[in-house]
Protein backbone atom coordinates (compact mmCIF):
# COMPACT_ATOMS: atom_id res chain seq x y z
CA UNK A 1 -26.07 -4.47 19.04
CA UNK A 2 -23.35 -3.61 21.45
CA UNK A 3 -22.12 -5.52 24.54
CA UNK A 4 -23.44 -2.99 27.27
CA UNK A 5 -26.95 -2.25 25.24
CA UNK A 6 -30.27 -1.68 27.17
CA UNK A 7 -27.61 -1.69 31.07
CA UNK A 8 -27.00 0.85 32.67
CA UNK A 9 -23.59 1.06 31.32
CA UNK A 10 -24.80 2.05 27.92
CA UNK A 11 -23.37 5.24 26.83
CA UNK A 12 -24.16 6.95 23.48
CA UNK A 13 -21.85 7.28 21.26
CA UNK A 14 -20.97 10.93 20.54
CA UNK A 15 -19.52 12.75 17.22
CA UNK A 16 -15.91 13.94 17.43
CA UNK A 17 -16.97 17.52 15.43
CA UNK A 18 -20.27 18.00 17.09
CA UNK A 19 -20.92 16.70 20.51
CA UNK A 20 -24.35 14.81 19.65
CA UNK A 21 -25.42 11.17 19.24
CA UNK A 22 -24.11 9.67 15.94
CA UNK A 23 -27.25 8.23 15.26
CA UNK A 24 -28.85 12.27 15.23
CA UNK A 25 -25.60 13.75 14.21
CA UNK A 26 -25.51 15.57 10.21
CA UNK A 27 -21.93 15.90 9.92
CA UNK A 28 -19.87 14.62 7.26
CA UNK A 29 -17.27 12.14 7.55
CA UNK A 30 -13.82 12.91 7.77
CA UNK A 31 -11.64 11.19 5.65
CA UNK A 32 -7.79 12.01 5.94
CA UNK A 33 -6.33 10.86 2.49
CA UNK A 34 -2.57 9.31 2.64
CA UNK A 35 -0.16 11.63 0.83
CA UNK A 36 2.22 9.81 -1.71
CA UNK A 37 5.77 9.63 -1.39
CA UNK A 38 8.18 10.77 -3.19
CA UNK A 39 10.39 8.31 -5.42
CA UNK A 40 13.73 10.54 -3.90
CA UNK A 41 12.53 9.27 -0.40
CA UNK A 42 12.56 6.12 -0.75
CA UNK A 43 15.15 3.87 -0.91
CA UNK A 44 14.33 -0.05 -2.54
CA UNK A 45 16.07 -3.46 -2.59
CA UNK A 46 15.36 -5.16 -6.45
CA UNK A 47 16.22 -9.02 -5.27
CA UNK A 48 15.84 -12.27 -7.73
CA UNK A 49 13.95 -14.98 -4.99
CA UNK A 50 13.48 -18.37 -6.41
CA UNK A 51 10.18 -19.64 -5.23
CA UNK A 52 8.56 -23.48 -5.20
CA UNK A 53 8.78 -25.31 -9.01
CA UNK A 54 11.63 -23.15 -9.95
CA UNK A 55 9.67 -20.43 -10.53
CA UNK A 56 11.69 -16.71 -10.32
CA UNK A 57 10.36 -13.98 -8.31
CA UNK A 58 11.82 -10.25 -9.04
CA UNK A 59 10.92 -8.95 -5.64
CA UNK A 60 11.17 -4.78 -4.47
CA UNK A 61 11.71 -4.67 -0.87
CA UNK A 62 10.72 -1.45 1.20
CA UNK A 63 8.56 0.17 -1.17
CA UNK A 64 6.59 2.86 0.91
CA UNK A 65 3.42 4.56 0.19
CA UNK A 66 -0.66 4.68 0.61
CA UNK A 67 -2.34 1.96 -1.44
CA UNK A 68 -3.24 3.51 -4.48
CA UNK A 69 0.59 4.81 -5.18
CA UNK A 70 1.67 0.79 -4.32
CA UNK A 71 -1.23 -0.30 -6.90
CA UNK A 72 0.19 2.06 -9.60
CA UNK A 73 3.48 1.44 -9.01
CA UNK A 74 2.85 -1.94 -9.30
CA UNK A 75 0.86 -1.62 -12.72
CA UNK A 76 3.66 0.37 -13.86
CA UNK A 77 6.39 -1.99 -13.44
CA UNK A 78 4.15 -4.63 -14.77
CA UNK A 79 3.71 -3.10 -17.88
CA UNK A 80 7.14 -1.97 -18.55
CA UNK A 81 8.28 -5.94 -17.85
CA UNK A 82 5.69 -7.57 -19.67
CA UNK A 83 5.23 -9.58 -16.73
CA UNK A 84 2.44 -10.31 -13.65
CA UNK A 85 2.49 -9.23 -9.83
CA UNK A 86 1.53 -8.67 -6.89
CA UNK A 87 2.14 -6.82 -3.98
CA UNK A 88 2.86 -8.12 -0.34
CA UNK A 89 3.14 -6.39 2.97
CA UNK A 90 5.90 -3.35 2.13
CA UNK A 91 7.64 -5.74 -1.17
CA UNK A 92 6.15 -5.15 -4.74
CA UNK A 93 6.85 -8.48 -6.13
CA UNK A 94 6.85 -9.55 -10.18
CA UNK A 95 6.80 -12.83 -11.88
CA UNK A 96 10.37 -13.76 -13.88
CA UNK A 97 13.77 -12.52 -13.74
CA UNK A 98 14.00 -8.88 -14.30
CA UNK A 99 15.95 -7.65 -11.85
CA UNK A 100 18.16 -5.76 -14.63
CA UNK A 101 14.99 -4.10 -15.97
CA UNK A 102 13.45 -3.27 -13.28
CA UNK A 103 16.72 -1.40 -11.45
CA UNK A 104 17.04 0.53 -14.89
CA UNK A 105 13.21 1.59 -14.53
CA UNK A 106 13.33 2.57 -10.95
CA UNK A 107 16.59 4.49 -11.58
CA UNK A 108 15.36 6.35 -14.34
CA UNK A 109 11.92 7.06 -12.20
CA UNK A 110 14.10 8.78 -9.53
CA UNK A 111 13.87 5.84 -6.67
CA UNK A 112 17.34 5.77 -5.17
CA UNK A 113 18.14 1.52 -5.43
CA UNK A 114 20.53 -0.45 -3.03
């Protein structure tokens, strides 16, 4: 129910392809799909962050990308360190020290590391 329904400041909501009502309209969504980016575009920060208990944090600033490329890049790394994750905001972050491991991996991979 919208904020203006049944006034008469109602106004139908029209399809961008078609011109008629959404509720009438037969056209299929359009979903624009997020094109990856290339590992020689992008340019990453591999930092060792020390987090609450002592714990170690292996943390990839500026990583760039549409989800699905962050969730496989992420899955990658994991695997090749042995090691959990996550991924936060624009930094792909990984549990334990492997900074060392992790710069040899992205190098290899193509990523251009700072």
């Amino acid at each position: 129910m919208g904020l203006f329904d049944g006034t008469e400041l109602e106004r139908p909501v029209l399809c961008e392809q078609c011109g008629l009502d959404v509720k009438t309209c037969d056209c299929q969504p359009v979903v624009q799909a997020e094109a990856d980016v290339p590992p020689e575009k992008q340019s990453l920060r591999v930092r060792l962050e020390k987090r609450k208990r002592g714990k170690f944090m292996t943390v990839i600033h500026d990583f760039r990308g549409p989800t699905a490329q962050r969730r496989q890049f992420l899955s990658d790394i994991k695997n090749h360190c042995g090691a959990g994750g996550t991924i936060d905001d624009d930094n792909v972050e990984v549990q334990g020290d492997h900074v060392e491991r992790i710069t040899a991996f992205l190098l290899s991979g193509g990523y251009c590391v700072r």
